[in-house]
Every structure is written in C-alpha cells, then in structure tokens.
C-alpha atoms as a PDB file:
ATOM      1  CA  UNK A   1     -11.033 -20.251  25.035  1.00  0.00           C
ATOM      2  CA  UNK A   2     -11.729 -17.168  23.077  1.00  0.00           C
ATOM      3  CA  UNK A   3     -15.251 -16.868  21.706  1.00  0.00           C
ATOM      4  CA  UNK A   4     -15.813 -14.548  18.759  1.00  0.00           C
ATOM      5  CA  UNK A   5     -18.911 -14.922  17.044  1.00  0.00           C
ATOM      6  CA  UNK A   6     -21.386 -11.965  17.660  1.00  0.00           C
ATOM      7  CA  UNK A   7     -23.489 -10.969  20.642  1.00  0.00           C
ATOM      8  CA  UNK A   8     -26.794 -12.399  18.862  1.00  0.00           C
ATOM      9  CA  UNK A   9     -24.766 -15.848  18.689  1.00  0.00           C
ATOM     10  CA  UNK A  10     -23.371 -15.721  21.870  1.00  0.00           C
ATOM     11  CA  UNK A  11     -26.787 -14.921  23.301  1.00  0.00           C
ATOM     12  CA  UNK A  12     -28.175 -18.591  22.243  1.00  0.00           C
ATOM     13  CA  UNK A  13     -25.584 -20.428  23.652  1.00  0.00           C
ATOM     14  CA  UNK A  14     -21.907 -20.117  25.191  1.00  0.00           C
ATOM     15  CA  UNK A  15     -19.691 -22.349  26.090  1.00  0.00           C
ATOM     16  CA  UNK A  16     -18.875 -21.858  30.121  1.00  0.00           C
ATOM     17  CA  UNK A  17     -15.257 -19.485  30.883  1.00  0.00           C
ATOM     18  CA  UNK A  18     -15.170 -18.950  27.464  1.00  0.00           C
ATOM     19  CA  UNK A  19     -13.800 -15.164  27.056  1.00  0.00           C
ATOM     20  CA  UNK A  20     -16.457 -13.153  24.227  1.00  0.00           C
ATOM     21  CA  UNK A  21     -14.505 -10.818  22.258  1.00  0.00           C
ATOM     22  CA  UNK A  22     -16.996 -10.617  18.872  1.00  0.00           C
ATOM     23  CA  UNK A  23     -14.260 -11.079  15.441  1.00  0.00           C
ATOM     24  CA  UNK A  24     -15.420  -7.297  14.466  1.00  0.00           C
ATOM     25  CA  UNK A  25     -13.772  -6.149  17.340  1.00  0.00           C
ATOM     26  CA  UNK A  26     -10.345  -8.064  16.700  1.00  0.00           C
ATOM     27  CA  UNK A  27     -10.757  -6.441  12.909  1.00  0.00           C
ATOM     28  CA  UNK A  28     -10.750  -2.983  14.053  1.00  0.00           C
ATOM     29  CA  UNK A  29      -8.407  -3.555  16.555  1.00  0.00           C
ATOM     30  CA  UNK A  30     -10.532  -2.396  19.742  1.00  0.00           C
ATOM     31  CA  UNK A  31      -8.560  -1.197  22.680  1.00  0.00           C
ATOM     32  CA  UNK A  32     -10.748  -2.427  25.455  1.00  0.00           C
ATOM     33  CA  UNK A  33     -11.385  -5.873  23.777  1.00  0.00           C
ATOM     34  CA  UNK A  34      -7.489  -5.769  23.208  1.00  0.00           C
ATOM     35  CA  UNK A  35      -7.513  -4.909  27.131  1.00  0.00           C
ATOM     36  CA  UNK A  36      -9.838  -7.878  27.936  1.00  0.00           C
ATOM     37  CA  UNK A  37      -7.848 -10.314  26.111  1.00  0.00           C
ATOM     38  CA  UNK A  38      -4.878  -8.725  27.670  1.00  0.00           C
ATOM     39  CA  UNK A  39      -6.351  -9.433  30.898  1.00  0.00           C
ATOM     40  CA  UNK A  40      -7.509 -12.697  30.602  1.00  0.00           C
ATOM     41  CA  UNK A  41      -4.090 -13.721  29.156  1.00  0.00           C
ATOM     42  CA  UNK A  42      -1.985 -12.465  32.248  1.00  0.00           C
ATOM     43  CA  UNK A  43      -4.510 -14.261  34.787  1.00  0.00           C
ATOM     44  CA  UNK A  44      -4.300 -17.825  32.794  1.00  0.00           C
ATOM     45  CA  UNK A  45      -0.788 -17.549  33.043  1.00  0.00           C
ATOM     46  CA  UNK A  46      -0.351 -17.192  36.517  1.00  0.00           C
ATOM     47  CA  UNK A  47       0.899 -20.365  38.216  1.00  0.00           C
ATOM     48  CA  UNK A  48       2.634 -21.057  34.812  1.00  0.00           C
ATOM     49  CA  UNK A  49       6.157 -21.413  34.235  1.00  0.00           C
ATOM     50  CA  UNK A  50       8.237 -18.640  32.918  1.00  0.00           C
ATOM     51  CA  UNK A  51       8.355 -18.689  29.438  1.00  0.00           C
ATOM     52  CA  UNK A  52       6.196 -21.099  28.965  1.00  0.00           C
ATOM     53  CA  UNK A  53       3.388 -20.787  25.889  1.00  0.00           C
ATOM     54  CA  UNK A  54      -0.151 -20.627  27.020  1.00  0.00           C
ATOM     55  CA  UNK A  55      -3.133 -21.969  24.563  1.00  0.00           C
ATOM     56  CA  UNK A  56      -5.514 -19.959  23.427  1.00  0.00           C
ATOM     57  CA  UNK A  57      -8.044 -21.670  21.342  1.00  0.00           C
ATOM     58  CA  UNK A  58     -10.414 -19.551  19.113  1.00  0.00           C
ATOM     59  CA  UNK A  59     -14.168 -20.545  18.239  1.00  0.00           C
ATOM     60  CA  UNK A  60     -16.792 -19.758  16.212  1.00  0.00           C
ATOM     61  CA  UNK A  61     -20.459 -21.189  14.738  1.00  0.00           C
ATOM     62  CA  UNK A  62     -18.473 -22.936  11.969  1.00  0.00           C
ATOM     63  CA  UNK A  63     -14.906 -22.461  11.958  1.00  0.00           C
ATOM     64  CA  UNK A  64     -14.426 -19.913   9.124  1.00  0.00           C
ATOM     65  CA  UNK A  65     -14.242 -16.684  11.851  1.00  0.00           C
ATOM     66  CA  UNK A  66     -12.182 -18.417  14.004  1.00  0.00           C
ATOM     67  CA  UNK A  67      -9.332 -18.962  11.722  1.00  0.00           C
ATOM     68  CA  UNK A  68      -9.756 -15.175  10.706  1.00  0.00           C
ATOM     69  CA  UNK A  69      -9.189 -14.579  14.435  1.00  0.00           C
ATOM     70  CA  UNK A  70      -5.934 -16.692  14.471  1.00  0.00           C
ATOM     71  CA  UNK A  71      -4.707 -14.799  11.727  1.00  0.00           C
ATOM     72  CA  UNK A  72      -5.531 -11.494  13.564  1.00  0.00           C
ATOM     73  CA  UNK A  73      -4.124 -12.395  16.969  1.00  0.00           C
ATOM     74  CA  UNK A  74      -0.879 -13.498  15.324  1.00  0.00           C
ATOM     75  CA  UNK A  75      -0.244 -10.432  13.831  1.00  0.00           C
ATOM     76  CA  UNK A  76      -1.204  -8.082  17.059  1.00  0.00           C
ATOM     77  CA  UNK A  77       2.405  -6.652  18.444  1.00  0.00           C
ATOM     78  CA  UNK A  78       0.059  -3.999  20.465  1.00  0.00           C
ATOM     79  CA  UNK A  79      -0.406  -7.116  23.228  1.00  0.00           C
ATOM     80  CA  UNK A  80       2.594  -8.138  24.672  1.00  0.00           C
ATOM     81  CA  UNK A  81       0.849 -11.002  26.353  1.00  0.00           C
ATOM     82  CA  UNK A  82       0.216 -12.472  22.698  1.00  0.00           C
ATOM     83  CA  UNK A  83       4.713 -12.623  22.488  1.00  0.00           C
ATOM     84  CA  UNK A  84       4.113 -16.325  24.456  1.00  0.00           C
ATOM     85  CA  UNK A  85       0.929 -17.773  22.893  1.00  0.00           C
ATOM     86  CA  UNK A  86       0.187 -20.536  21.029  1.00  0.00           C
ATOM     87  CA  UNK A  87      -3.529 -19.522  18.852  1.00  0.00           C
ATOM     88  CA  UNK A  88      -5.246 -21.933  17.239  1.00  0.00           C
ATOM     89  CA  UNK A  89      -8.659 -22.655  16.106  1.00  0.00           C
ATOM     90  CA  UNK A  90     -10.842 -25.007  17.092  1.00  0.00           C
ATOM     91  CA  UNK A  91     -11.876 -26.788  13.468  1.00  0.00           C
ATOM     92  CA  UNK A  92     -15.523 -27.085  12.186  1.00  0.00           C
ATOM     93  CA  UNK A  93     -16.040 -24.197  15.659  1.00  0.00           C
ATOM     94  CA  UNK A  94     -19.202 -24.672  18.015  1.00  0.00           C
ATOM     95  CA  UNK A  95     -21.284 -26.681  15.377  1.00  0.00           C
ATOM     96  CA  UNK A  96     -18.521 -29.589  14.996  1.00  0.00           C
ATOM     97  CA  UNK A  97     -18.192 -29.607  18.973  1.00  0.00           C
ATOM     98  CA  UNK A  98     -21.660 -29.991  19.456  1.00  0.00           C
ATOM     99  CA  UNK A  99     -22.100 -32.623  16.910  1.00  0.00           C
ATOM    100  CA  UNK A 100     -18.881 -34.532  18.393  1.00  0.00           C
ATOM    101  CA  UNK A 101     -18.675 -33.877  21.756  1.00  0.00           C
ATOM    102  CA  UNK A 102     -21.833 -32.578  23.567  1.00  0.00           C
ATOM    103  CA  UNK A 103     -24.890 -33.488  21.198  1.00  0.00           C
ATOM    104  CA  UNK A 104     -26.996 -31.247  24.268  1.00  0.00           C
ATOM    105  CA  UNK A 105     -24.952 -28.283  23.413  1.00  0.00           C
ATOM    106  CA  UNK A 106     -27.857 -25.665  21.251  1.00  0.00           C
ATOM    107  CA  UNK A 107     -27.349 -25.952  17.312  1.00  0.00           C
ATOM    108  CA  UNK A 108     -28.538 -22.763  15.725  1.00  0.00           C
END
C-alpha cells in the first residue's frame, strides 16, 4: 500500500504498513523515495513466485492523487522492481475507505 498524500495528511492519520512516499516526490522523480519504493518492492516479493506480479495499491485523501501516482509509477523504467507490478488506485482514496470500511478511521 503506497501512501502519497503529504506529510501534514499523513500526520492526522495513516493507515498501518502503509509505505509514505508524498505524490511531489513521485513528480520530480526523487532518488531516495525511488530507493524506498525500490526497497519495499523487493521485500514484498520475497516468498513470491518468480515472475509473478505483486500489487501495489496507491492512496490518497480522495482519489484524484492517487491515480496521478498510477500514472507516474507506470511510466518509471528507472525501477526495475516496477517491470512485475500491477498499480492501481484505490477509488474515492482514504475518505471512501473510511466511509465504507472503517467509519473509526479520522476524516479530515
């Protein structure tokens, strides 16, 4: 789960594991965030099979950032983890999962 609405956002509420890269830093193409995501790719694939396509779902407050993020993520060739992915967003982002799934869950 990759979280990228901005540090003040983030700082209200989170969703537990989820990984924080903010959307500015996909847009500018950020080597360490690049590096995180990297990261966090290789270790959610161990104990996978070869080959196979790991989900990454992308969040936001409302859903409009996260597709922006799909978008982005599809088009990165710089992370060769991204060659097996399958990116989506997660519609209507934290405020639709809150409403649906966890009415506890902070709505900002």
């Amino acid at each position: 789960l990759l979280d990228v609405r901005p540090q003040v956002e983030v700082d209200i509420c989170r969703l537990p594991h989820a990984l924080h890269i903010p959307l500015k830093h996909l847009q500018r193409r950020d080597a360490e965030s690049l590096k995180l995501l990297g990261e966090a790719i290789r270790k959610g694939k161990q104990g996978t099979q070869e080959g196979a396509a790991l989900p990454i779902y992308v969040i936001c407050k409302l859903g409009n950032d996260s597709q922006k993020a799909v978008k982005i993520l599809q088009s990165l060739t710089a992370v060769q983890e991204l060659e097996s992915l399958t990116v989506q967003d997660v519609v209507g982002g934290l405020m639709a999962w809150a409403a649906r799934i966890d009415e506890t869950f902070p709505q900002y």
